[in-house]
Protein backbone atom coordinates (compact mmCIF):
# COMPACT_ATOMS: atom_id res chain seq x y z
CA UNK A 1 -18.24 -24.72 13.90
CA UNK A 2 -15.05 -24.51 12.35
CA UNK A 3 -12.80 -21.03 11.64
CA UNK A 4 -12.14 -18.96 8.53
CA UNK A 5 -9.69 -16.06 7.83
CA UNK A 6 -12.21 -12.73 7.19
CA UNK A 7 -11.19 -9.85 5.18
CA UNK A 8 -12.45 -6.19 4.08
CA UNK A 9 -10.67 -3.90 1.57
CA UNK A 10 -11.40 -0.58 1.60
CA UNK A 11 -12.53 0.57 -1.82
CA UNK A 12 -14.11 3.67 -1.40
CA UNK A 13 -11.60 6.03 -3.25
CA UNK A 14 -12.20 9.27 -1.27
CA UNK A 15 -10.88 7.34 2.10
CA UNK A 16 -7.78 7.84 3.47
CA UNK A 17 -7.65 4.43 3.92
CA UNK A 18 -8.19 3.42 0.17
CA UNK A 19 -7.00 0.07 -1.15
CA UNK A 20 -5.93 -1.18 3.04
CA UNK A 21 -7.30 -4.07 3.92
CA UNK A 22 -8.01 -5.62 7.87
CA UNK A 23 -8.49 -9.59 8.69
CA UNK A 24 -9.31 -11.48 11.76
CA UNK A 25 -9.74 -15.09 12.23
CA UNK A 26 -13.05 -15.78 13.48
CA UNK A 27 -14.12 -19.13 15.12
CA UNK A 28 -17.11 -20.20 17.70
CA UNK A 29 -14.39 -20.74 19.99
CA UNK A 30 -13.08 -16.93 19.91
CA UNK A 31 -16.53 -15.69 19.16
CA UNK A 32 -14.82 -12.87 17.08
CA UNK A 33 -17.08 -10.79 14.24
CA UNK A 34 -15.62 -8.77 11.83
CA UNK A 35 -17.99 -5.34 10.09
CA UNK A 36 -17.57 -4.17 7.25
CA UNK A 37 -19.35 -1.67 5.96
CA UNK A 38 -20.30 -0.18 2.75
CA UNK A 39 -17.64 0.46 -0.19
CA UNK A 40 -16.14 -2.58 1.28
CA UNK A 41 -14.78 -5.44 -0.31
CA UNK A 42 -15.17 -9.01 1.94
CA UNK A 43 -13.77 -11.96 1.11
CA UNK A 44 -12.76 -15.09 3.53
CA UNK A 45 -10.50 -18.33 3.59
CA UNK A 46 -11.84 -20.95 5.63
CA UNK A 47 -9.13 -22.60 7.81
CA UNK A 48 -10.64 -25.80 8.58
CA UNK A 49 -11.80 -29.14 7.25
CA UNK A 50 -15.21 -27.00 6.75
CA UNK A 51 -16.87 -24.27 8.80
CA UNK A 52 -20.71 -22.60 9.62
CA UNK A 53 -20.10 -19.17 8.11
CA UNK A 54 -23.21 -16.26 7.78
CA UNK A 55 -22.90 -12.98 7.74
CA UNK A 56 -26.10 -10.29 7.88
CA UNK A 57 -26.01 -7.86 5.36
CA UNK A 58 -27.63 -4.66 5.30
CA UNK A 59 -30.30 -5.55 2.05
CA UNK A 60 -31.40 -8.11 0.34
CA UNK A 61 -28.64 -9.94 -1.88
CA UNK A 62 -28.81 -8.71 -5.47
CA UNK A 63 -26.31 -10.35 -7.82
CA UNK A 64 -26.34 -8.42 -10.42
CA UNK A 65 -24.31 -6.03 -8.43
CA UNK A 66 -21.73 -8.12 -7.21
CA UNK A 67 -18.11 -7.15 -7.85
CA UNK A 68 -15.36 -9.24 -7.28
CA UNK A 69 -11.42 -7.85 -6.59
CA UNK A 70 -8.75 -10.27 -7.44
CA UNK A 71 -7.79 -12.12 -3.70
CA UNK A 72 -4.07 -12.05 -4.25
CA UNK A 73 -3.65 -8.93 -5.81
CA UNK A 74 0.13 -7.67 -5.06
CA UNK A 75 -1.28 -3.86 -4.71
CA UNK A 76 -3.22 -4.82 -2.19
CA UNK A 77 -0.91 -7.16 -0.26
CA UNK A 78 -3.33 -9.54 1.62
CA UNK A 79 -1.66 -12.04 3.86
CA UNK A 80 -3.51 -14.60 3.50
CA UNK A 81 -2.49 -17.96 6.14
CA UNK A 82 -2.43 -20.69 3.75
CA UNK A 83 -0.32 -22.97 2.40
CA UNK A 84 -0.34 -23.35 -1.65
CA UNK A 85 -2.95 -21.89 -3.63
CA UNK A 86 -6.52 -21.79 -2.43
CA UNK A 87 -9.51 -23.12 -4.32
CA UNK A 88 -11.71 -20.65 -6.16
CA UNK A 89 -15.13 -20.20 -7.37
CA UNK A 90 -15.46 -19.68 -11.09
CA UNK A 91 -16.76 -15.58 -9.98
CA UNK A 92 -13.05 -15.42 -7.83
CA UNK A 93 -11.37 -16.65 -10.36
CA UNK A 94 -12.50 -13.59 -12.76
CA UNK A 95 -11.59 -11.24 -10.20
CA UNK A 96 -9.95 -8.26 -11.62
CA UNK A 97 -7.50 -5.74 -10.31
CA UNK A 98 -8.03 -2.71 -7.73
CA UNK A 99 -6.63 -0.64 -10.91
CA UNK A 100 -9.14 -2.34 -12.90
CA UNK A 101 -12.35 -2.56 -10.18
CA UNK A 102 -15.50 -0.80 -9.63
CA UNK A 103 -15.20 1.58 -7.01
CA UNK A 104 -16.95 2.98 -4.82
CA UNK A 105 -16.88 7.50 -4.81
């Protein structure tokens, strides 16, 4: 139910592809899935009054190595399709920089 905006950034410095970033809306209707792999980045916007998101991951979720890049950083140049600003969680909010990020080799 419902439909978000998904997002991967490419943070694996060796890439040619460094710092890009690819979306796709993804609803039950379009039955769209978005991968993204390792030395990733993945963030999403949900588009609707609420939405039925999961996503499989590749291990077990371990916290203490969560990162978290800043969603409307200008170097990066997400297009995000909203309207106004979007609400955060406190960890989003304390995103930092690709300049100033963990990344990956």
């Amino acid at each position: 139910m419902g439909e978000v905006f998904d997002v991967a950034v490419d943070l694996r410095k060796s890439s040619a592809t460094f710092g890009r970033w690819v979306g796709a809306t993804l609803s039950a209707e379009n039955k769209r899935q978005l991968w993204v792999p390792e030395g990733f980045a993945h963030g999403f916007l949900v588009l609707s009054d609420f939405a039925d998101f999961l996503y499989k991951a590749t291990d077990y979720y371990a916290p203490e190595h969560e990162r978290c890049v800043l969603w409307n950083d200008p170097e990066i140049g997400i297009k995000w399709p909203l309207n106004g600003s979007p609400v955060l969680a406190a960890k989003d909010q304390a995103g930092k920089s690709l300049k100033e990020a963990e990344l990956f080799p």
